[in-house]
Protein backbone atom coordinates (compact mmCIF):
# COMPACT_ATOMS: atom_id res chain seq x y z
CA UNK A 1 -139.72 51.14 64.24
CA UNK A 2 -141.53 54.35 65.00
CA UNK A 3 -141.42 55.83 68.23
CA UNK A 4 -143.55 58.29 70.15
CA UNK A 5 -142.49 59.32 73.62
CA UNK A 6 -144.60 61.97 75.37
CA UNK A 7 -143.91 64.12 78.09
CA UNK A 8 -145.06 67.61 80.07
CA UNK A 9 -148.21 66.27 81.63
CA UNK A 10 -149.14 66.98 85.14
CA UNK A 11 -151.81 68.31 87.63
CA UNK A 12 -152.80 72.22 87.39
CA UNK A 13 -155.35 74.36 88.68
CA UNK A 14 -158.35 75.11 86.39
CA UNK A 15 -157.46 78.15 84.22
CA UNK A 16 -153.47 76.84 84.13
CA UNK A 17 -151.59 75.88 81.67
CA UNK A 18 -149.42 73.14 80.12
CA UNK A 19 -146.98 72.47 77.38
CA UNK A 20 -147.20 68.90 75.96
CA UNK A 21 -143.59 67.21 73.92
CA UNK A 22 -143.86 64.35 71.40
CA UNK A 23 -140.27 62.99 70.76
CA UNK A 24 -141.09 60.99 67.23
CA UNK A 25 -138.12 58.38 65.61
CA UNK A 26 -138.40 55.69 63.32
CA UNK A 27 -139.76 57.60 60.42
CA UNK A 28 -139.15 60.69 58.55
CA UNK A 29 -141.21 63.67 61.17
CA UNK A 30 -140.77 66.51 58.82
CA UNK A 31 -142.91 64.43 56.04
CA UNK A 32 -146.05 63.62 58.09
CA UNK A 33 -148.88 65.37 59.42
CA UNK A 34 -148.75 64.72 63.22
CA UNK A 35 -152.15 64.94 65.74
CA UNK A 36 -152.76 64.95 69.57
CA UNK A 37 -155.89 63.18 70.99
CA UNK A 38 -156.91 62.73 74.28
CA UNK A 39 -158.78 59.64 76.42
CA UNK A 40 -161.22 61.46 78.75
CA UNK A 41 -163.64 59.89 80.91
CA UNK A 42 -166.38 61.81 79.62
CA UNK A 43 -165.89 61.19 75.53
CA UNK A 44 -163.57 58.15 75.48
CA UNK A 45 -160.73 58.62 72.93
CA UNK A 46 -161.38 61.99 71.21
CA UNK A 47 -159.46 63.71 68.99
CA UNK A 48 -157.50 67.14 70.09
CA UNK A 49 -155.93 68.88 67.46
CA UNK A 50 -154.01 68.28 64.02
CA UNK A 51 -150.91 69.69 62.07
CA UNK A 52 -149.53 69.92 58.73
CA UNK A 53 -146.28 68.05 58.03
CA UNK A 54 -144.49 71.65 57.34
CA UNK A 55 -147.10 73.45 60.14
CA UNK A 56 -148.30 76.11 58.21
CA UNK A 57 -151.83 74.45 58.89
CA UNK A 58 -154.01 73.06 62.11
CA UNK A 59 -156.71 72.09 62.80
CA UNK A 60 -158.54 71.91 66.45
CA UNK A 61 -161.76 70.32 67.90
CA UNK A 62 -164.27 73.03 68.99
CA UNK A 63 -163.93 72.19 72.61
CA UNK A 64 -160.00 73.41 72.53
CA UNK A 65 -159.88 76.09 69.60
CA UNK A 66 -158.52 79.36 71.07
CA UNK A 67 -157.27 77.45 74.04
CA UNK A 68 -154.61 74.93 72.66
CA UNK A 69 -151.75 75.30 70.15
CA UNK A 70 -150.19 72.49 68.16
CA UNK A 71 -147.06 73.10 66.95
CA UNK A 72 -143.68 70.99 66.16
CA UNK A 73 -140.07 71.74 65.41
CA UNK A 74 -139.13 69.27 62.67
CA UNK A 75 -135.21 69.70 63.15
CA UNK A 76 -135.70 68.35 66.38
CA UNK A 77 -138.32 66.05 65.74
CA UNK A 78 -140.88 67.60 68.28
CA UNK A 79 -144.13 67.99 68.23
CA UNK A 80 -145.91 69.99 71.09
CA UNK A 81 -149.69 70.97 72.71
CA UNK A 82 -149.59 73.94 74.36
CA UNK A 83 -152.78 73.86 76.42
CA UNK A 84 -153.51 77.47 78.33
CA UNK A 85 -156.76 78.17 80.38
CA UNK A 86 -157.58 73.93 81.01
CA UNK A 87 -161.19 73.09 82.43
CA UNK A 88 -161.95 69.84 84.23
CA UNK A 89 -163.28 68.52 81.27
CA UNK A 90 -159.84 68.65 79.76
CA UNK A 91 -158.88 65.97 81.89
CA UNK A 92 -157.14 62.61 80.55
CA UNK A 93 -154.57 60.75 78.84
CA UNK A 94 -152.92 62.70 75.92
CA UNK A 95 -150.97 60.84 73.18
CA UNK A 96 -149.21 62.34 70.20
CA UNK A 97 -150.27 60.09 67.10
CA UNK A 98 -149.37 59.70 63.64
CA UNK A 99 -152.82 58.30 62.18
CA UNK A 100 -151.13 57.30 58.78
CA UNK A 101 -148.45 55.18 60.27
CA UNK A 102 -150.88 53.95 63.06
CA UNK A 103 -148.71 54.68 65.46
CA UNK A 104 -149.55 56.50 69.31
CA UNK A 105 -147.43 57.10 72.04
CA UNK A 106 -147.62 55.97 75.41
CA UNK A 107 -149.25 58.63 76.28
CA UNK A 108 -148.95 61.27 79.52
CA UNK A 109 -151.74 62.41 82.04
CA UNK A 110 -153.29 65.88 82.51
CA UNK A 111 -155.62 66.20 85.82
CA UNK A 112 -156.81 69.63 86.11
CA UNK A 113 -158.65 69.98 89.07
CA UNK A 114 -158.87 72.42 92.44
């Protein structure tokens, strides 16, 4: 069955950073777009960012463009969030998703705060 096991979340300082891992199994990675999206207590679930099933394309919601980068290796079925400069408002529980097999992760927690 698929599988999506996060990891890398934490507590930083405003204006840190963070890298983000999605381990995916049960399906074939390197044929599906993969996406990142967040539960905040401000805007409920919301989604983060998207990528291509090669990654030659993402997308990003406005509140994280220029700040996050999605990326994935597909030989090691990866998919990452590098998050640099966080606010408070970046805040929550971050899953790795795979909207056409509705499938999420467990998700991990980010708590940027000083």
């Amino acid at each position: 069955q698929v599988q999506l096991v996060e990891s890398g979340g934490g507590s930083v300082q405003p204006g840190g950073s963070l890298r983000l891992s999605c381990v995916a199994s049960g399906f074939p990675f390197s044929a599906d777009g993969m996406s990142w999206v967040r539960q905040t207590a401000g805007k409920g679930l919301e989604w983060v960012s998207t990528i291509s099933s090669g990654g030659g394309s993402a997308t990003y919601t406005d509140s994280v463009r220029g700040r996050f980068t999605i990326s994935r290796d597909n030989a090691m079925n990866t998919l990452y969030l590098q998050m640099n400069s966080l606010k408070s408002e970046d805040t929550g529980v971050y899953y790795c998703a795979n909207y056409g097999r509705r499938a999420r992760g467990q998700g991990t927690q980010v708590t940027v705060s000083s």
